[in-house]
N, C-alpha and C. Protein backbone atom coordinates (compact mmCIF):
# COMPACT_ATOMS: atom_id res chain seq x y z
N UNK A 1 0.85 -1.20 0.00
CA UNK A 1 0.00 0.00 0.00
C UNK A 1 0.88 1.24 0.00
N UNK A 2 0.74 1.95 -0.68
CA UNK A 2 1.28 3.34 -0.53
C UNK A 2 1.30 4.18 0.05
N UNK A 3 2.11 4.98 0.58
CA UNK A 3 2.13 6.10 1.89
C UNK A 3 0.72 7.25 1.06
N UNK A 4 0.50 7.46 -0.08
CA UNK A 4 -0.70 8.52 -0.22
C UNK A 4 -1.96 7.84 -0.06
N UNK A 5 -1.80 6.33 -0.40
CA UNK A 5 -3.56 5.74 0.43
C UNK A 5 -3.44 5.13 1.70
N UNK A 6 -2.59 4.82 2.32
CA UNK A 6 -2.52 4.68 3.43
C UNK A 6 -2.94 5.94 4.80
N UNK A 7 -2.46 7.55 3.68
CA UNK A 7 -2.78 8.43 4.55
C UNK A 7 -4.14 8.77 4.42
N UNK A 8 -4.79 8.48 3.14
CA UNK A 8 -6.35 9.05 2.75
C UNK A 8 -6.70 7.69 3.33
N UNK A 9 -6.54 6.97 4.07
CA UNK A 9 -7.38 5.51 4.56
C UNK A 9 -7.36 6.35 6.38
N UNK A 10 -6.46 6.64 6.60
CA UNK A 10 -6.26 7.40 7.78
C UNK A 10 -7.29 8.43 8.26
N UNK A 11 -7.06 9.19 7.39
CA UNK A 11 -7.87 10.63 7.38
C UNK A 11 -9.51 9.82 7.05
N UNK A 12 -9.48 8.95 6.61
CA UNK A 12 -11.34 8.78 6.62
C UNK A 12 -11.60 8.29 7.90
N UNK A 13 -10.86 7.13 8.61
CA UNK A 13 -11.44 6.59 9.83
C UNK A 13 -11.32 8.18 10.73
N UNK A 14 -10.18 9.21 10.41
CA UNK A 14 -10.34 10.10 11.50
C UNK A 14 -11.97 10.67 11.73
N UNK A 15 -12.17 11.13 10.47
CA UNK A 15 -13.73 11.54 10.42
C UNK A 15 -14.49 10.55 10.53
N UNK A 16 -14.29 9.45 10.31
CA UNK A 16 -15.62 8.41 10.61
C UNK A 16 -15.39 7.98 12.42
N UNK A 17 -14.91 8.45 12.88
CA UNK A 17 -14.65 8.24 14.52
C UNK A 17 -15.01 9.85 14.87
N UNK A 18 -14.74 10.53 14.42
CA UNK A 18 -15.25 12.07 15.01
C UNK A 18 -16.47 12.34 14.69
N UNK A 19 -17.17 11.85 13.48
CA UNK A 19 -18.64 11.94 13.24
C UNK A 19 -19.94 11.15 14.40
N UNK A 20 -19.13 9.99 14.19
CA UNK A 20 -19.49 8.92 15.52
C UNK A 20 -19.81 9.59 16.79
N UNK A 21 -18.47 10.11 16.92
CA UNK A 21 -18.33 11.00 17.99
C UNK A 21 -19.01 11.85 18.79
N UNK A 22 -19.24 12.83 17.83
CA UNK A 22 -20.34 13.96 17.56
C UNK A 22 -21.40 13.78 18.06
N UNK A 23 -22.26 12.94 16.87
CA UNK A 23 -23.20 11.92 17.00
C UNK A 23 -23.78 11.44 18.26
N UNK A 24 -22.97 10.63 18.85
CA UNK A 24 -23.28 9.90 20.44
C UNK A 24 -23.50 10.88 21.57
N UNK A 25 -22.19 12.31 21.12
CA UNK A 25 -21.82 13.35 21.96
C UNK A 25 -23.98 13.82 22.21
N UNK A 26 -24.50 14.29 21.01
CA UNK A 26 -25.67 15.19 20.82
C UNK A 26 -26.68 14.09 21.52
N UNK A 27 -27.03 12.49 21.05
CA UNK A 27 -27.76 11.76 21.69
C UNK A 27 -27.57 11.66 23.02
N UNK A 28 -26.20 11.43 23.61
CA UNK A 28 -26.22 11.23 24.98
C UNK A 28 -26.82 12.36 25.56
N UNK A 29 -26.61 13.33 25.29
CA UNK A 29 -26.82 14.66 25.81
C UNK A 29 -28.63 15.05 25.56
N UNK A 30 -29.31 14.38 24.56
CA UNK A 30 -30.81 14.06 24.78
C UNK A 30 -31.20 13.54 25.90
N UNK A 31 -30.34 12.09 25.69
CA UNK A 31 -31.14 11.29 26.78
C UNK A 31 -30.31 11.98 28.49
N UNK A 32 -30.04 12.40 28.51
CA UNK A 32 -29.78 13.26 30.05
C UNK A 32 -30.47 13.88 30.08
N UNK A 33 -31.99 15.05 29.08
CA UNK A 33 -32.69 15.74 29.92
C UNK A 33 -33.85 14.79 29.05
N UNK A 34 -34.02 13.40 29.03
CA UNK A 34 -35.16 13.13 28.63
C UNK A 34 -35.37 11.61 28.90
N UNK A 35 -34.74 11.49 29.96
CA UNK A 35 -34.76 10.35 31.08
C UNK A 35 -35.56 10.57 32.26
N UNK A 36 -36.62 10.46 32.48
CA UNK A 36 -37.01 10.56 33.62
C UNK A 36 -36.28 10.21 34.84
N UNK A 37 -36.09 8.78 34.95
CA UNK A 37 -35.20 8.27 36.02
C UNK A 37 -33.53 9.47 36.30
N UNK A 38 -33.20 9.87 37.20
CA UNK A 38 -32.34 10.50 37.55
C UNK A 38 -31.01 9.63 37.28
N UNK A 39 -31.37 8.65 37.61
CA UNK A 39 -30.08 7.91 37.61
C UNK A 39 -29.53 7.10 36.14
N UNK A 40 -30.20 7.14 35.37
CA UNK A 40 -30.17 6.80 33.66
C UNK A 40 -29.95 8.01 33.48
N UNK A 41 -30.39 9.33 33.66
CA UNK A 41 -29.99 10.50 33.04
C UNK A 41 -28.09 10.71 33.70
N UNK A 42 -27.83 10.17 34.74
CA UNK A 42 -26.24 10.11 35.39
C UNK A 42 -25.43 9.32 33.94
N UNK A 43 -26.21 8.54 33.56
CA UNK A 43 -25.18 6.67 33.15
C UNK A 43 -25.08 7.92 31.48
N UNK A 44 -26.50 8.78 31.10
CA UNK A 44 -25.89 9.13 30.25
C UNK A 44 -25.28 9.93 29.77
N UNK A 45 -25.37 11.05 30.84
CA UNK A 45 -24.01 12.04 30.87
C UNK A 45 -22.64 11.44 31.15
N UNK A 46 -22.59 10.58 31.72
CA UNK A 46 -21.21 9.92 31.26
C UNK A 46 -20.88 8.98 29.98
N UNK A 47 -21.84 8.76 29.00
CA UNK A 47 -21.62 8.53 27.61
C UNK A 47 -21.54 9.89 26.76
N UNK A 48 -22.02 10.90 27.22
CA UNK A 48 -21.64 12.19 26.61
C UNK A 48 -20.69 12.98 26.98
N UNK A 49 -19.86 12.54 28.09
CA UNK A 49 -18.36 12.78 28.56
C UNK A 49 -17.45 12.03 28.20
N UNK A 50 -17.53 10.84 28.12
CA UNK A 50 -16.83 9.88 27.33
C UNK A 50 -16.63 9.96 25.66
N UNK A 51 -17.65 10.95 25.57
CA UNK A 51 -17.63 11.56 23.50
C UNK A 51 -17.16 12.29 23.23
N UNK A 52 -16.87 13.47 24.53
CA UNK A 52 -16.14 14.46 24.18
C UNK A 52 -14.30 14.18 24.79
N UNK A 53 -14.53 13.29 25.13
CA UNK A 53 -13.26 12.66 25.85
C UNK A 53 -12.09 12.14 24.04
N UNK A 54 -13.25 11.38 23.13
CA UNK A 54 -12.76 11.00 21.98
C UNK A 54 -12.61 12.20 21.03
N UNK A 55 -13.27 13.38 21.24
CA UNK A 55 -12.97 14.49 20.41
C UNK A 55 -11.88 15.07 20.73
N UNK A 56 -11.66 15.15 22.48
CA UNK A 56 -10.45 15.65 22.62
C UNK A 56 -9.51 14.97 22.36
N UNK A 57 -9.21 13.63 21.87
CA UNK A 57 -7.99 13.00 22.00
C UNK A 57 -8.07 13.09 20.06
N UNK A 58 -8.82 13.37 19.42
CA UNK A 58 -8.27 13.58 18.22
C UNK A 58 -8.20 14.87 17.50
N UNK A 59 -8.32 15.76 19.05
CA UNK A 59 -7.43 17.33 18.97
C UNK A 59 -6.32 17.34 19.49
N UNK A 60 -5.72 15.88 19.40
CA UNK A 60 -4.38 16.04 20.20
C UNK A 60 -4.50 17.01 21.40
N UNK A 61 -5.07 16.87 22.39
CA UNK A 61 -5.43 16.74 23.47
C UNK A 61 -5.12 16.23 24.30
N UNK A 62 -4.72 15.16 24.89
CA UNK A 62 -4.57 13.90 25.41
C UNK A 62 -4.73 14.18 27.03
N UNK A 63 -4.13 15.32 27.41
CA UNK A 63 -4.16 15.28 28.90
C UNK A 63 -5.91 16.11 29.19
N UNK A 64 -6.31 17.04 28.26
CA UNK A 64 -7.78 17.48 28.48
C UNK A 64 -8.64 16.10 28.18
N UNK A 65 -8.60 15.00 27.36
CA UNK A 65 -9.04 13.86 27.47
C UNK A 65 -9.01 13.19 28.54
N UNK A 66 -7.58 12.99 28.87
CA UNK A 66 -7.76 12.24 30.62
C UNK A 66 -8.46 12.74 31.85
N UNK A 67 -8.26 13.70 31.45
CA UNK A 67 -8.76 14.96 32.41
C UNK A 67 -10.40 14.62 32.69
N UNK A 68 -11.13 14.86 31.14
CA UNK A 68 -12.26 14.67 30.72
C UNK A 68 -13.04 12.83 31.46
N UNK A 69 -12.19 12.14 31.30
CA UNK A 69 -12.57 10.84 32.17
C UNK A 69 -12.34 10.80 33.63
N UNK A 70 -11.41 11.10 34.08
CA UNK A 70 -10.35 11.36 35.22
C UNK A 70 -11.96 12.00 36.11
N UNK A 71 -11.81 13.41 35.88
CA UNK A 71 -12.21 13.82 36.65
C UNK A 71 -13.73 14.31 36.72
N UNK A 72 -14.24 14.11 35.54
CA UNK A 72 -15.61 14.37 34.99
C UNK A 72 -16.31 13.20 35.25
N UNK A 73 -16.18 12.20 34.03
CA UNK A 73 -16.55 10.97 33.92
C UNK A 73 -16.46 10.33 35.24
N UNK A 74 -15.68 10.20 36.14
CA UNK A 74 -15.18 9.93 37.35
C UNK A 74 -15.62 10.38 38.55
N UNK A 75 -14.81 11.08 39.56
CA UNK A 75 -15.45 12.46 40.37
C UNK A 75 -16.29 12.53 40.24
N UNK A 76 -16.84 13.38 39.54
CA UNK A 76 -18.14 14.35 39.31
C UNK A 76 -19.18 13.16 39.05
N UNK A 77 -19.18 12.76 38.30
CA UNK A 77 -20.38 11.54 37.86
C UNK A 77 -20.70 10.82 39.57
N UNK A 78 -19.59 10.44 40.25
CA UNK A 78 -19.75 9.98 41.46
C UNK A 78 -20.49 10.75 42.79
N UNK A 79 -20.20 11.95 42.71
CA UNK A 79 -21.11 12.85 43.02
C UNK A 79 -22.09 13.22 42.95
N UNK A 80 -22.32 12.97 41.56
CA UNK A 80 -24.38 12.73 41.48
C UNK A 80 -25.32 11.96 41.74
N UNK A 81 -24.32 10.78 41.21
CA UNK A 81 -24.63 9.37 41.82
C UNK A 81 -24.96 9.45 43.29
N UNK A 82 -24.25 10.36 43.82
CA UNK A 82 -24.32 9.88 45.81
C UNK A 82 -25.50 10.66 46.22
N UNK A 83 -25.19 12.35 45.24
CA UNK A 83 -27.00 12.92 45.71
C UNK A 83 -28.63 12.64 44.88
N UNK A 84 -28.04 11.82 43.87
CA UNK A 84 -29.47 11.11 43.59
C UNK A 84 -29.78 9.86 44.14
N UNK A 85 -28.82 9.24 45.22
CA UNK A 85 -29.32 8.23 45.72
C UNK A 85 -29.55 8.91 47.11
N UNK A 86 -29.19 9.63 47.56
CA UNK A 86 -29.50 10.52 48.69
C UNK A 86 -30.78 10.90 48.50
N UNK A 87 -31.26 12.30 46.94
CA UNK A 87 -32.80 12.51 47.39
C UNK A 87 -33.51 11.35 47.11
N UNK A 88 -33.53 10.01 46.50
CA UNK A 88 -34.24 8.97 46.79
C UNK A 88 -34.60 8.63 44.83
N UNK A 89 -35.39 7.51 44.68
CA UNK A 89 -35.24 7.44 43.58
C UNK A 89 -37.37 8.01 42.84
N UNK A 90 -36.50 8.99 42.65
CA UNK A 90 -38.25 9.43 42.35
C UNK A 90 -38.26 10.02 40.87
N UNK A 91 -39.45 9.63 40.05
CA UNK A 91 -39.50 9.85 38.53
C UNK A 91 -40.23 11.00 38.30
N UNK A 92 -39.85 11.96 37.91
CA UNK A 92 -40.70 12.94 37.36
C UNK A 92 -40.19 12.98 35.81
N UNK A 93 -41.46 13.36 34.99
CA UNK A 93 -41.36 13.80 33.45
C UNK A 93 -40.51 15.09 33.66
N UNK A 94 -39.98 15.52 32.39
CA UNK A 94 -39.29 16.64 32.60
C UNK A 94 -40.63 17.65 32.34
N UNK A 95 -41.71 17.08 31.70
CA UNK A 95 -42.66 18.52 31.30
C UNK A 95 -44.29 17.71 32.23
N UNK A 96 -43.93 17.44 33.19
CA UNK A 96 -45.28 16.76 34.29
C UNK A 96 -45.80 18.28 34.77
N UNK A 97 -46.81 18.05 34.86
CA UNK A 97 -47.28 19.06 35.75
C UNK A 97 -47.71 20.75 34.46
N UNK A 98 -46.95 20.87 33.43
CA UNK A 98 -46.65 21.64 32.85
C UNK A 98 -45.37 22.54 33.28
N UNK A 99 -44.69 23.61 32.30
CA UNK A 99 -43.62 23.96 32.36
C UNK A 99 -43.35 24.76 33.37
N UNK A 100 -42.37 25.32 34.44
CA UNK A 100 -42.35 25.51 35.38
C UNK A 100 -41.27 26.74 35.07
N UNK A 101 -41.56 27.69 36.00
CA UNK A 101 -40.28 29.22 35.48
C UNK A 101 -39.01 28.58 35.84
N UNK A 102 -38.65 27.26 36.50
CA UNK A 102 -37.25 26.63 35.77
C UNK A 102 -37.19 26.32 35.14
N UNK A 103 -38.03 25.26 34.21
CA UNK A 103 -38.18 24.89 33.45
C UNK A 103 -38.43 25.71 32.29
N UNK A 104 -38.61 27.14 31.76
CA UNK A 104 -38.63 28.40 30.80
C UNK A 104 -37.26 28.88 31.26
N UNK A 105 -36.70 28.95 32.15
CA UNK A 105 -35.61 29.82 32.57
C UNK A 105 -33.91 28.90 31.94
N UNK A 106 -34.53 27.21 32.29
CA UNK A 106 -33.75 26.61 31.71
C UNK A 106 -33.19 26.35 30.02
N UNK A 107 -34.59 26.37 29.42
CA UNK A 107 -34.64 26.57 27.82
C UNK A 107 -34.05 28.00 27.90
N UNK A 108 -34.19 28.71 28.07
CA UNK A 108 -33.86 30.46 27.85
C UNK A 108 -32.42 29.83 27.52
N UNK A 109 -31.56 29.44 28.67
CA UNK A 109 -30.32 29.55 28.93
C UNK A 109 -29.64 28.95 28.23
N UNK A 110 -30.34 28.03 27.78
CA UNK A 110 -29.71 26.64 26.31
C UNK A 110 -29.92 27.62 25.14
N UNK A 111 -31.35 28.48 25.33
CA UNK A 111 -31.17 29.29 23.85
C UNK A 111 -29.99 30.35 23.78
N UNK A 112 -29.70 30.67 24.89
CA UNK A 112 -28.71 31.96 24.54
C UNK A 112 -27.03 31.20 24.51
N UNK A 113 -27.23 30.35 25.32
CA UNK A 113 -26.19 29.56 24.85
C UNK A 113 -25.92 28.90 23.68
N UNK A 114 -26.47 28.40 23.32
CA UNK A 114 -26.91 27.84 21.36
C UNK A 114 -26.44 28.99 20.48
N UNK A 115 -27.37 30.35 20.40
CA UNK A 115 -26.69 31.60 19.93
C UNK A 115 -25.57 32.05 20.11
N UNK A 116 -24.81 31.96 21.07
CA UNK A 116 -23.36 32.57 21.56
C UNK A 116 -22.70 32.11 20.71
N UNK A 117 -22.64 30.34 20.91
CA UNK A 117 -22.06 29.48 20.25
C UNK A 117 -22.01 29.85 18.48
N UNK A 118 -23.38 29.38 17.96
CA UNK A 118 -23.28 29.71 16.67
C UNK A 118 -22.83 31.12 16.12
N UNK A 119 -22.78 32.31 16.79
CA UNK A 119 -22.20 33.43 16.31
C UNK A 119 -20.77 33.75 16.69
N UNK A 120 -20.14 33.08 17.70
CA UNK A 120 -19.10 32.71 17.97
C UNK A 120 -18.09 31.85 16.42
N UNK A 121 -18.54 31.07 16.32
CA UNK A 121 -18.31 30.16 14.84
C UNK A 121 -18.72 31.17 13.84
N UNK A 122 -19.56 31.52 13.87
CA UNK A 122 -19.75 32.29 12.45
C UNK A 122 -19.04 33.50 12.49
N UNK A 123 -18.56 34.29 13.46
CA UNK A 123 -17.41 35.34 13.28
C UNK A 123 -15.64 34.68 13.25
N UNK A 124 -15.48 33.49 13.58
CA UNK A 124 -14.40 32.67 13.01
C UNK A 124 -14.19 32.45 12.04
N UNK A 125 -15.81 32.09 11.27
CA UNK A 125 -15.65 31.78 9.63
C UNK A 125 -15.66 32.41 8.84
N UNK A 126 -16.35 34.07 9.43
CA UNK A 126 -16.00 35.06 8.75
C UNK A 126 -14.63 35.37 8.28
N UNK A 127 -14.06 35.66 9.51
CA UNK A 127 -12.50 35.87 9.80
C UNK A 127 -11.45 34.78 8.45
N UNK A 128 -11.89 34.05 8.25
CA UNK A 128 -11.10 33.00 7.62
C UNK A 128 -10.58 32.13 8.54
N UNK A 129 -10.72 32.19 9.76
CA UNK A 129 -10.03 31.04 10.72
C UNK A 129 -10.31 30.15 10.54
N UNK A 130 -11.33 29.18 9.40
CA UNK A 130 -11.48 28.06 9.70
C UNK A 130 -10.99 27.65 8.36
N UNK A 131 -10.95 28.58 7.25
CA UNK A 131 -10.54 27.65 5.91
C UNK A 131 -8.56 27.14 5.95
N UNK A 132 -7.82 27.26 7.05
CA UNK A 132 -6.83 26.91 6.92
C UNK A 132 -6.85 26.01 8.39
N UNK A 133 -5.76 25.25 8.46
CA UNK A 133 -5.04 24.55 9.59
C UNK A 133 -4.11 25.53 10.46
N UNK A 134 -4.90 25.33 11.44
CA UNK A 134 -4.01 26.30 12.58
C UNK A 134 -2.47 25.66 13.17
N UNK A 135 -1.98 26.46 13.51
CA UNK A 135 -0.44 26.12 14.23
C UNK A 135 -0.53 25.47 15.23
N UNK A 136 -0.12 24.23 15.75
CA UNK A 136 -0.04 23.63 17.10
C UNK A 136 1.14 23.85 17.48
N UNK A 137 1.51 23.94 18.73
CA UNK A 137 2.58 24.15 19.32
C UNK A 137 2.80 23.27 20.11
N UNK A 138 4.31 22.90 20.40
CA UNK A 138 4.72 21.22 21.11
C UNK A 138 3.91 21.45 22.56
N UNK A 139 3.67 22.55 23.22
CA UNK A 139 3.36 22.27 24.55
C UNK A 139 1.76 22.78 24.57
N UNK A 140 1.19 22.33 22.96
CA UNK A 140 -0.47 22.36 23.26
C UNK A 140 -0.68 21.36 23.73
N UNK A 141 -1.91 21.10 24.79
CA UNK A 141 -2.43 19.83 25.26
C UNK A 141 -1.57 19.26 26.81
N UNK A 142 -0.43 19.77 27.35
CA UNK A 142 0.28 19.89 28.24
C UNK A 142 -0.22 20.29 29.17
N UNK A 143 0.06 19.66 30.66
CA UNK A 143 -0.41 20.26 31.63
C UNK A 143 0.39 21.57 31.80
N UNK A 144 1.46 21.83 31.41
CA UNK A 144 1.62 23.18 32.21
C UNK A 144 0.68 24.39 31.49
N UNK A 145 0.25 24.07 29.82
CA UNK A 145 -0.33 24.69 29.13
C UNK A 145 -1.91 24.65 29.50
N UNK A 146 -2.20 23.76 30.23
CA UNK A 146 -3.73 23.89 30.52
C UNK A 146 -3.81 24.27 32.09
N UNK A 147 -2.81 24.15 32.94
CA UNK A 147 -2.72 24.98 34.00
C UNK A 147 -3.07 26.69 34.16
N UNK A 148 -2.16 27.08 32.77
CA UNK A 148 -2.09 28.46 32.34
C UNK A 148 -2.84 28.82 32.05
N UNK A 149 -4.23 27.80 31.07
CA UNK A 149 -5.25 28.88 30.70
C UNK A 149 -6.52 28.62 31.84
N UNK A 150 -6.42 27.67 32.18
CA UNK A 150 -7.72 27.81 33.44
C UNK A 150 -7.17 28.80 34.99
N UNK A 151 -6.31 28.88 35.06
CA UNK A 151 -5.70 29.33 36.24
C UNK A 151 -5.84 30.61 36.06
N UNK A 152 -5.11 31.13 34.57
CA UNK A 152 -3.84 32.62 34.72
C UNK A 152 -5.51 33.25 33.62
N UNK A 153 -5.90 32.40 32.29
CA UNK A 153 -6.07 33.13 31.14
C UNK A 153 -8.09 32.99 31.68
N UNK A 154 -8.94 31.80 32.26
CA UNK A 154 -9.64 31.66 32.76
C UNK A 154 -9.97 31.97 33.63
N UNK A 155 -9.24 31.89 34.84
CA UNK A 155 -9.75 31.96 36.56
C UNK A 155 -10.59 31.76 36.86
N UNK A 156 -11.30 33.17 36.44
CA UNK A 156 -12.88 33.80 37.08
C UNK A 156 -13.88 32.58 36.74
N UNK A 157 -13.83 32.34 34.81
CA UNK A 157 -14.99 30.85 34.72
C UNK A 157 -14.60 29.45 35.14
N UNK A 158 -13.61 29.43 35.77
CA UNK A 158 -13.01 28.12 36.50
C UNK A 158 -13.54 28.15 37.85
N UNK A 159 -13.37 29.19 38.77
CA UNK A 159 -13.78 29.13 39.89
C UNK A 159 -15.15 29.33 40.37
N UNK A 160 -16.29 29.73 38.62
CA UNK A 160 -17.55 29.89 39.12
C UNK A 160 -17.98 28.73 39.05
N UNK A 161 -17.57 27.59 37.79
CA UNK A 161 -17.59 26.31 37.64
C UNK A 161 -17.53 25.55 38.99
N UNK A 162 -16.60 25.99 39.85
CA UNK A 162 -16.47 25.18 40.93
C UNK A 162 -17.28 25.73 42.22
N UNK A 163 -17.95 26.64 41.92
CA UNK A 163 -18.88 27.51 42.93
C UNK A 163 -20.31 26.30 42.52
N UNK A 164 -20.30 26.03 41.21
CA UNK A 164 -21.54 25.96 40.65
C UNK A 164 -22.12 24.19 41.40
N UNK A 165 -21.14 23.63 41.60
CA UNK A 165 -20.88 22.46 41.51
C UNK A 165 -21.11 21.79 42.98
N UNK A 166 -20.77 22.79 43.69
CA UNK A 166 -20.69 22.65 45.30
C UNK A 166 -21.83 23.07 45.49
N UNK A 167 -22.36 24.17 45.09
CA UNK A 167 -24.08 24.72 45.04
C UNK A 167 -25.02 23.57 44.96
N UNK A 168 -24.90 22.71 43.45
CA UNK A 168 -25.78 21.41 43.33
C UNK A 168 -25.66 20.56 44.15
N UNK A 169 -24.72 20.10 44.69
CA UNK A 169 -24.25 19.14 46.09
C UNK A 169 -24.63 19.46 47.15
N UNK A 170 -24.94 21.19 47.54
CA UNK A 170 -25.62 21.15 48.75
C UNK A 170 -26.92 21.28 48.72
N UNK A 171 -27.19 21.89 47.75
CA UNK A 171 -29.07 22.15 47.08
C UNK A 171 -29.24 20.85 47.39
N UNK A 172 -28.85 19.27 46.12
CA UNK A 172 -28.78 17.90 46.37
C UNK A 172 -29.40 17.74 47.94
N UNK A 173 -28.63 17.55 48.69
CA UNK A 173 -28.45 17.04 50.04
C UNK A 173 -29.72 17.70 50.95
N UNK A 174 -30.13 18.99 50.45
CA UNK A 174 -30.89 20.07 51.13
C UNK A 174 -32.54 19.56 50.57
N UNK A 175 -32.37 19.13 49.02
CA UNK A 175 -33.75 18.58 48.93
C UNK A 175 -33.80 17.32 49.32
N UNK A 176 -32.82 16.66 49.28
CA UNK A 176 -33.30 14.99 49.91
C UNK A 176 -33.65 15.38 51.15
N UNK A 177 -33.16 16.04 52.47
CA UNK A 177 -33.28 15.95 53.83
C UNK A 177 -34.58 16.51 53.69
N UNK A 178 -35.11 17.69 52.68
CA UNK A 178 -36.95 18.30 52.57
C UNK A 178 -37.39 16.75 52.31
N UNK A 179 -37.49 15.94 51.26
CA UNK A 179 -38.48 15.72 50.65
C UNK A 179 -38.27 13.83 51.68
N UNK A 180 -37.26 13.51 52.74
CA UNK A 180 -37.66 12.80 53.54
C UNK A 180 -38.50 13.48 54.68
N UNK A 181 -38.28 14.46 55.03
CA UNK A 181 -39.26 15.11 55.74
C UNK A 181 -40.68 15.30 55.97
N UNK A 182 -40.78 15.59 54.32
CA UNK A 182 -42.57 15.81 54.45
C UNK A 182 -43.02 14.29 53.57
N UNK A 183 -42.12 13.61 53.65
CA UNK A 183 -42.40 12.46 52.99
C UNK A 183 -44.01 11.76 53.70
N UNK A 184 -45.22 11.05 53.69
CA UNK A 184 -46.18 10.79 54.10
C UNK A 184 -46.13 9.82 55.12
N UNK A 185 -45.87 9.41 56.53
CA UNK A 185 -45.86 8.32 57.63
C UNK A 185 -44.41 8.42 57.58
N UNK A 186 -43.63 10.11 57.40
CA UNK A 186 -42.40 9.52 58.15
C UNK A 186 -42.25 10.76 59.76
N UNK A 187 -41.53 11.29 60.00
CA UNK A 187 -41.31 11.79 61.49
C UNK A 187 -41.24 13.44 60.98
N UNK A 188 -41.94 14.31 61.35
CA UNK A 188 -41.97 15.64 60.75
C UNK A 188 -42.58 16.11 59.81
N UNK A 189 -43.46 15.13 59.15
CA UNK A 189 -44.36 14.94 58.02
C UNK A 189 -45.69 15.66 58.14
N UNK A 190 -46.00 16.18 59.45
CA UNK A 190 -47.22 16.43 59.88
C UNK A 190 -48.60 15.68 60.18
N UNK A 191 -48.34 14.01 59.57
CA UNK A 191 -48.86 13.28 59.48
C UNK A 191 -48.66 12.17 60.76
N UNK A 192 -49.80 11.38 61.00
CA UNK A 192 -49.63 10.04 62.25
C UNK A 192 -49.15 8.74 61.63
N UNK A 193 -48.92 8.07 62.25
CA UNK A 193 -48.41 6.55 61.39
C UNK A 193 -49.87 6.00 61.99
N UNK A 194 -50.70 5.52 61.42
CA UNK A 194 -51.94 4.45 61.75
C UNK A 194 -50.99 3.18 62.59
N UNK A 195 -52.49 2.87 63.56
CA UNK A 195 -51.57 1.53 63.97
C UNK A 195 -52.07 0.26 63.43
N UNK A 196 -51.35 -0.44 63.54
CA UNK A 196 -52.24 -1.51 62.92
C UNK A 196 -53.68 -2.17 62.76
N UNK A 197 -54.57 -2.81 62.17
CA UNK A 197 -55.45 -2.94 62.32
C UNK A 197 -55.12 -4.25 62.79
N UNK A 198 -55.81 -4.88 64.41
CA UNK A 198 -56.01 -6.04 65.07
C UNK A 198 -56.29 -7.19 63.72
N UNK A 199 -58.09 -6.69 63.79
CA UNK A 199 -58.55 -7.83 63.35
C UNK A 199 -58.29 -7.83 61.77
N UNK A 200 -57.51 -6.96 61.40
CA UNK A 200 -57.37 -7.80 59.40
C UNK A 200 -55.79 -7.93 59.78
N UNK A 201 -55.30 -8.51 60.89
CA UNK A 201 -54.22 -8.94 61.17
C UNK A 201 -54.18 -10.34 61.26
N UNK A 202 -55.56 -10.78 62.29
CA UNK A 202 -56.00 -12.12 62.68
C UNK A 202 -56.57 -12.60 61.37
C-alpha cells in the first residue's frame, strides 16, 4: 500500500470516529434531559463525557481527554450518583405538571447559549479562521499549558464552575433531607403513622 492511500485511509477513519463521535456526543446529551429516572440520566451524561473525551484525543489533546474521564466521567459523575441516591429514587417527566419558570428559565439559557455558540463560529468563519489549519505548538495539550489557561487566562470561569458544583451538592443534600421530611408516615411529616389494624391482622 502506498504512503498517499494509506494516509487518505487514515484521514477517513479520523472523520468516521469524530462523526461517531459527535453523533453519540448530541444523543447522549438528549437522553440526560429526557430520562425521567435521575439515575439513567447520570449513566448518560457519562456517555456524553466519554464523547467528548474522543474528540479531545483527536485534537491532540490527550491530557484534556484524561482529564475529561479522570475527573468528569469519574469524580463528578460519582457525586451525582451519591446525591441522587441521597434525594431517593423518584420519577418525574421533565414537562409533568406543565412547564415551570425553571423549566422556561432553563430553555432560555440553552437558547442563549446555542446563539453565543453559533455566532461565535460564524465570526471565526467570517475571519477566515477556519478555511486553513491552525499552528499547534509542542506544549499544546500539556499540563503546564492547561494549568495556564484555566488558572492565569480563565480563573474567574473556573472558579464559578467550581462555585456551581458545590451549590448542586448542597441544594442535592438540602432537597433529599426536605423531601424525607414531608415524605407521608415519616417523622416531621405532619402526618400520624396508623396503627395496625387487630382484626385484618387475625
Amino acid at each position: 500500500m502506498s504512503p498517499l492511500v494509506a494516509a487518505s485511509a487514515g484521514n477517513v477513519l479520523v472523520w468516521i470516529v469524530w462523526v461517531v463521535a459527535g453523533f453519540s456526543c448530541l444523543a447522549a446529551g438528549v437522553a440526560v434531559i429526557s430520562f425521567s429516572n435521575p439515575f439513567y440520566s447520570a449513566l448518560a451524561l457519562i456517555g456524553n463525557l466519554a464523547s467528548l473525551a474522543v474528540m479531545f484525543l483527536l485534537l491532540s489533546a490527550e491530557f484534556v481527554a484524561a482529564a475529561q474521564v479522570l475527573v468528569y466521567a469519574g469524580a463528578v459523575i460519582v457525586m451525582f450518583l451519591f446525591v441522587i441516591a441521597y434525594v431517593g429514587p423518584r420519577r418525574e417527566p421533565p414537562w409533568s405538571g406543565g412547564p415551570s419558570w425553571q423549566t422556561v428559565c432553563a430553555v432560555g439559557a440553552a437558547g442563549a447559549l446555542l446563539v453565543e455558540i453559533v455566532v461565535a463560529v460564524g465570526l471565526q468563519a467570517s475571519d477566515s479562521g477556519l478555511s486553513h489549519s491552525g499552528e499547534v505548538g509542542p506544549d499544546f495539550g500539556t499540563p503546564a499549558w492547561i494549568g495556564r489557561v484555566f488558572l492565569v487566562d480563565h480563573l474567574l470561569a473556573f472558579e464559578i464552575t467550581s462555585i456551581v458544583l458545590l451549590v448542586a451538592a448542597v441544594g442535592g443534600v438540602i432537597l433529599g433531607g426536605h423531601a424525607r421530611r414531608t415524605e407521608p408516615g415519616t417523622i416531621g411529616s405532619g402526618t400520624t403513622q396508623r396503627e395496625p389494624d387487630v382484626e385484618a391482622v387475625r
